[in-house]
C-alpha atoms as a PDB file:
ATOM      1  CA  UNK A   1       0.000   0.000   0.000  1.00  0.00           C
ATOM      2  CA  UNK A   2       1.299   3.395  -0.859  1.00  0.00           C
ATOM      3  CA  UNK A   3       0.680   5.562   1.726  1.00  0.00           C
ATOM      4  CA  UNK A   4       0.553   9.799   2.492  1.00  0.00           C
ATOM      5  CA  UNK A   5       4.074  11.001   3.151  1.00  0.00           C
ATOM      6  CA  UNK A   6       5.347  14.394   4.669  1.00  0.00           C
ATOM      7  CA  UNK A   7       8.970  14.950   2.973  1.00  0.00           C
ATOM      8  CA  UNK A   8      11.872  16.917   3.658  1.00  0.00           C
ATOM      9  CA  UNK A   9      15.120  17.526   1.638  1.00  0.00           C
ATOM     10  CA  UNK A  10      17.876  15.381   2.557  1.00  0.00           C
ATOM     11  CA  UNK A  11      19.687  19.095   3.173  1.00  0.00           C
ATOM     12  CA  UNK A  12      16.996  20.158   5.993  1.00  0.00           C
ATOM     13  CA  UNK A  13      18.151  17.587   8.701  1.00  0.00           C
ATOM     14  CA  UNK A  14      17.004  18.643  12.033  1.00  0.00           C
ATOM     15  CA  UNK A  15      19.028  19.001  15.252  1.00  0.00           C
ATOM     16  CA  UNK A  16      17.583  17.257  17.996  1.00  0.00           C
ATOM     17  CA  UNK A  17      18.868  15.969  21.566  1.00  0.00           C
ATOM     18  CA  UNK A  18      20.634  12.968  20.379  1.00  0.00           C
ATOM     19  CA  UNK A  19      22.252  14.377  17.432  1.00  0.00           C
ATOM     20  CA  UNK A  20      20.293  14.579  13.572  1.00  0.00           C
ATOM     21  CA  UNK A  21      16.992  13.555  13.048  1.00  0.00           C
ATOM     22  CA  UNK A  22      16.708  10.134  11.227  1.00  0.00           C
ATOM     23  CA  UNK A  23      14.514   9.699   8.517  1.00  0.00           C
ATOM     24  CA  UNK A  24      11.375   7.820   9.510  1.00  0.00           C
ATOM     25  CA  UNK A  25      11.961   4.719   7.715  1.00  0.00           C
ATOM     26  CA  UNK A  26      14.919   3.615   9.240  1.00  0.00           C
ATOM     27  CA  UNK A  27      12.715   2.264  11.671  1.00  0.00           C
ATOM     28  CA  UNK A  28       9.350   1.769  10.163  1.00  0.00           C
ATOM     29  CA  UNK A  29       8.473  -2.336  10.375  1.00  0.00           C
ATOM     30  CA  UNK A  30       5.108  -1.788   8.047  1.00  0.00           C
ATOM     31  CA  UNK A  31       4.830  -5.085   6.136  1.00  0.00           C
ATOM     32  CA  UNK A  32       2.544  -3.919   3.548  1.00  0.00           C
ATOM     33  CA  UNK A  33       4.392  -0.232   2.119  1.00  0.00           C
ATOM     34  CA  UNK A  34       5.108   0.189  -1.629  1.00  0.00           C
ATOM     35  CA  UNK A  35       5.930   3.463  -1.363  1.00  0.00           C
ATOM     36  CA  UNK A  36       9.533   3.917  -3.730  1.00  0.00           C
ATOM     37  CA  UNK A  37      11.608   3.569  -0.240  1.00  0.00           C
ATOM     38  CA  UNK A  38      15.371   2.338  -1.151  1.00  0.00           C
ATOM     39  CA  UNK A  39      18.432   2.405   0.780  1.00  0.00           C
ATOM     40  CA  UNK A  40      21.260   4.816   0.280  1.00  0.00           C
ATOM     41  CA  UNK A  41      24.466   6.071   1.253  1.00  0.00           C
ATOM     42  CA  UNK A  42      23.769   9.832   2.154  1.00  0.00           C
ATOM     43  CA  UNK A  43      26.099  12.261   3.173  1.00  0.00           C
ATOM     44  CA  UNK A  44      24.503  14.051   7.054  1.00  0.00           C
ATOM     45  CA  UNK A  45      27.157  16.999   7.158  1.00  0.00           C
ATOM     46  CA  UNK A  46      30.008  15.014   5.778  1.00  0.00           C
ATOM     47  CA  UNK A  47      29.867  11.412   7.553  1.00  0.00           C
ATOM     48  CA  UNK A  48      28.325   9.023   4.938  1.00  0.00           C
ATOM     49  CA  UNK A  49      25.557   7.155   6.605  1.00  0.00           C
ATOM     50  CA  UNK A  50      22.999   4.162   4.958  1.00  0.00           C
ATOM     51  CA  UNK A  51      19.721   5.727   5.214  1.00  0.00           C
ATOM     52  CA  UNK A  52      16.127   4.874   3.907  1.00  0.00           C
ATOM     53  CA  UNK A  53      14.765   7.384   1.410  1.00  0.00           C
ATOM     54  CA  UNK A  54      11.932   8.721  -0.800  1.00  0.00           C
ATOM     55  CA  UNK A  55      13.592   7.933  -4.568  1.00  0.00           C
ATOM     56  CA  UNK A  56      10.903   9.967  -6.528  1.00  0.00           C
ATOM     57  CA  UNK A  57      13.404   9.634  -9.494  1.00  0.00           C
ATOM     58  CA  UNK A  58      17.006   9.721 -10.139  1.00  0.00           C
ATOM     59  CA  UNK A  59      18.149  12.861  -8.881  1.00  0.00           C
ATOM     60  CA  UNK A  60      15.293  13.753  -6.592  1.00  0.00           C
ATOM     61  CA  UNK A  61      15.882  11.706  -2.959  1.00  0.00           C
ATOM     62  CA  UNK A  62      13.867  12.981  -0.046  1.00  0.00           C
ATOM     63  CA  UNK A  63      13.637  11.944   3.607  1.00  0.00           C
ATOM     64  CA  UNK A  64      10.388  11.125   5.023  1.00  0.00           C
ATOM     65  CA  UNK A  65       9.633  12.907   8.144  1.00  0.00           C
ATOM     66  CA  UNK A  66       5.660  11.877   8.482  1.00  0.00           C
ATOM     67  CA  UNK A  67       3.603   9.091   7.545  1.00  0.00           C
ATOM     68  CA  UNK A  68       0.093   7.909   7.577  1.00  0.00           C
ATOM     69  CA  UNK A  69       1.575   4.233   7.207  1.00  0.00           C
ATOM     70  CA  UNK A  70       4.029   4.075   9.638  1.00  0.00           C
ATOM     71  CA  UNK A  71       4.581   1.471  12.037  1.00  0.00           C
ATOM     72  CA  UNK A  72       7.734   1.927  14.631  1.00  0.00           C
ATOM     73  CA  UNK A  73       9.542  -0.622  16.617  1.00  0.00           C
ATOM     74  CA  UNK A  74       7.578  -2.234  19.199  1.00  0.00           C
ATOM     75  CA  UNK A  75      10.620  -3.275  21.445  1.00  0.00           C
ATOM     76  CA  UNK A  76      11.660  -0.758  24.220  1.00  0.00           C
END
């Protein structure tokens, strides 16, 4: 299922307490998503980190910051 996304550039991260924001699907466990989510090496202020992003095509990558779809990790 594709569902309703809220996205941010890749350039906009946000500071918060413990250190950049992550982009919502790093930890979103939703079986059923077909939204175009792949993984990437992105560059977060110059330290190369694998994140999942919003491919809408080849040279437009966004980070999702909201979703109707999303399903977080149930362990504490």
């Amino acid at each position: 299922m594709e569902y309703e996304v809220k996205l941010a550039p890749l350039d906009k991260s946000a500071t918060i307490p413990g250190g950049f924001f992550e982009p919502l699907c790093n930890s979103c466990t939703a079986p059923d998503c077909t939204n175009p989510i792949r993984e990437m090496t992105v560059s977060v202020v110059g330290i190369q980190k694998k994140q999942r992003v919003y491919v809408l095509n080849e040279t437009v990558i966004r980070q999702v910051v909201g979703c109707k779809g999303y399903v977080g990790d149930a362990t504490p």
